[in-house]
C-alpha atoms as a PDB file:
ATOM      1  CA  UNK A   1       0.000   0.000   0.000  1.00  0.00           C
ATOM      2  CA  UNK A   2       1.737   3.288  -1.115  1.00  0.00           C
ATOM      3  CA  UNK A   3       1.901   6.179   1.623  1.00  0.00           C
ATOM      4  CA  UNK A   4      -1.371   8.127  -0.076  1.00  0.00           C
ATOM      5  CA  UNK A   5      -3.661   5.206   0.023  1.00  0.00           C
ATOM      6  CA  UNK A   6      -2.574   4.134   3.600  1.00  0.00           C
ATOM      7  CA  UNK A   7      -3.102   8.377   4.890  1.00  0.00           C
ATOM      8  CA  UNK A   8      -6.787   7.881   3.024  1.00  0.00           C
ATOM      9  CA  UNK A   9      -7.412   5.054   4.678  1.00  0.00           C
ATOM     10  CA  UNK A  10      -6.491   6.371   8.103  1.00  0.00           C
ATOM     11  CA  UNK A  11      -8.948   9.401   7.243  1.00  0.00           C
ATOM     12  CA  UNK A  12     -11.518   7.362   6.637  1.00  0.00           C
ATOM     13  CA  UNK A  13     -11.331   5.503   9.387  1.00  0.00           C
ATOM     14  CA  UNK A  14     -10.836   8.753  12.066  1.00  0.00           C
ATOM     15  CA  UNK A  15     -13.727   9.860   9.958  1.00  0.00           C
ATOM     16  CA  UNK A  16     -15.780   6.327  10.809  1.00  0.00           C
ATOM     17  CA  UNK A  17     -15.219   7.157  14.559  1.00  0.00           C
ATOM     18  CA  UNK A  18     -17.671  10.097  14.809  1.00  0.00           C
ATOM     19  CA  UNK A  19     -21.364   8.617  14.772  1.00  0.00           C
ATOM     20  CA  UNK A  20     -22.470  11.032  12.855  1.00  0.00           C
ATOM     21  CA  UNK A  21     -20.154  10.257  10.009  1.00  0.00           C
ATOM     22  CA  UNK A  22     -21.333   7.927   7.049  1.00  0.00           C
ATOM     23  CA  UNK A  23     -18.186   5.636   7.144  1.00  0.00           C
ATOM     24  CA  UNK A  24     -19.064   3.485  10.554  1.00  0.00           C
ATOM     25  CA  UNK A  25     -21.648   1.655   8.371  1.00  0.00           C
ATOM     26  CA  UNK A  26     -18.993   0.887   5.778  1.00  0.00           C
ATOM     27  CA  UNK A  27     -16.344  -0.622   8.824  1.00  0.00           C
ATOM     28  CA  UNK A  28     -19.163  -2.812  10.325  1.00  0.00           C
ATOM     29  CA  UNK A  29     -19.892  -4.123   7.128  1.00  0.00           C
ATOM     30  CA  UNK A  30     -16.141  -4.719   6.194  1.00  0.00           C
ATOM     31  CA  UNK A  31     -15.733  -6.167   9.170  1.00  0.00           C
ATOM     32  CA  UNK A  32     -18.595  -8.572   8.716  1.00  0.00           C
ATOM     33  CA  UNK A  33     -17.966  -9.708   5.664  1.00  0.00           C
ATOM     34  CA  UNK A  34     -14.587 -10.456   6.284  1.00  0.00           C
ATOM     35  CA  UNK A  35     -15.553 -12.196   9.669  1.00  0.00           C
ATOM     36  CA  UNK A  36     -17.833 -14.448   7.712  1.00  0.00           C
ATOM     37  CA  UNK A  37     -15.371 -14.917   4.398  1.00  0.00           C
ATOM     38  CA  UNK A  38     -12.776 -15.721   6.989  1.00  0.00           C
ATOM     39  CA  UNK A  39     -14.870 -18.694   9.183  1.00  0.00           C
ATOM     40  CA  UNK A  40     -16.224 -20.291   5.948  1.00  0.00           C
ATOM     41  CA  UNK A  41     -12.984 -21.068   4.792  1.00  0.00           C
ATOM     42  CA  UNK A  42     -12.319 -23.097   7.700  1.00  0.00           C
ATOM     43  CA  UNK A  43     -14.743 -26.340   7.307  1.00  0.00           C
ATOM     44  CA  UNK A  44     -12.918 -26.600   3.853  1.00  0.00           C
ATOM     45  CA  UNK A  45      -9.352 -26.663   5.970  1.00  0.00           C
ATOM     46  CA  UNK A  46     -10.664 -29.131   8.255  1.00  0.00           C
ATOM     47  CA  UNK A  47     -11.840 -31.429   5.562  1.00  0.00           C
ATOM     48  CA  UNK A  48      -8.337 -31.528   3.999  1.00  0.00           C
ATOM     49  CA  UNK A  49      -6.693 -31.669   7.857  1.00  0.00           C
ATOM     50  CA  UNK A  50      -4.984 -27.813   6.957  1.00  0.00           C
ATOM     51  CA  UNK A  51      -6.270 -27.070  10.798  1.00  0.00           C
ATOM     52  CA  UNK A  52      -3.882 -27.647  14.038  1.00  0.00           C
ATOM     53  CA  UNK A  53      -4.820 -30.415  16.576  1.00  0.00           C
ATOM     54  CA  UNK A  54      -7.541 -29.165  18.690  1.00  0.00           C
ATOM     55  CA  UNK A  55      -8.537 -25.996  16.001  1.00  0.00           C
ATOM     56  CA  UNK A  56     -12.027 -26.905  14.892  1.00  0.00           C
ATOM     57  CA  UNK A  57     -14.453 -24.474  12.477  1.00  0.00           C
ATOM     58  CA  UNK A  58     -16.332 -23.579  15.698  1.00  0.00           C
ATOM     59  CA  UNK A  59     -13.329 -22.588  17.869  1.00  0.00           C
ATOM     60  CA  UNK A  60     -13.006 -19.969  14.807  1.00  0.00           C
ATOM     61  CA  UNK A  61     -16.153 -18.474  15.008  1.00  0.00           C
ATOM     62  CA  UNK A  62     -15.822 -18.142  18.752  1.00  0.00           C
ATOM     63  CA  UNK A  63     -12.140 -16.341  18.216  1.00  0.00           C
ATOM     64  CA  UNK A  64     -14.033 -14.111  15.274  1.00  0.00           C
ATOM     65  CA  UNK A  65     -17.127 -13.142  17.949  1.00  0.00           C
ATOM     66  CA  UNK A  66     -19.207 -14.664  16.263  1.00  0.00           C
ATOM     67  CA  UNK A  67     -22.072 -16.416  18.155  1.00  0.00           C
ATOM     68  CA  UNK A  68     -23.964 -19.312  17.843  1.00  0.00           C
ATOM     69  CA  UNK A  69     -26.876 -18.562  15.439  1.00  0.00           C
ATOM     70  CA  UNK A  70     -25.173 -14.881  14.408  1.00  0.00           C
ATOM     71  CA  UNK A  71     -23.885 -13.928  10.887  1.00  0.00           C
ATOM     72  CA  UNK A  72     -24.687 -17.601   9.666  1.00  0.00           C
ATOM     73  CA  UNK A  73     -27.570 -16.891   7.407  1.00  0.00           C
END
């Protein structure tokens, strides 16, 4: 990431920390989506034994915060 994208991005995300701001949306979101892109990728890991001993998909959601019955639709 060059210097000018990484200051934008550090803007934005001051910018996300005032509630009145339209960027908090756009972090919870992000943040969301990535949670969720992250944990599904784990079942697949298991299947081919990628995962440590004792690392199971729902030991990943609880790490992410993600809780039983949330952001599983």
């Amino acid at each position: 990431m060059t210097p000018e994208l990484m200051r934008l991005w550090i803007e934005f995300a001051v910018g996300a920390s005032r509630p009145a701001h339209p960027a908090p949306a756009c972090f919870v979101e992000r943040y969301e989506r990535s949670r969720d892109q992250f944990s599904e990728g784990f079942p697949d890991e298991a299947a081919r034994a990628g995962l440590r001993e004792g690392v199971s998909p729902d030991f990943v959601r609880l790490l992410s915060g993600e809780s039983e019955g949330e952001g599983t639709e």
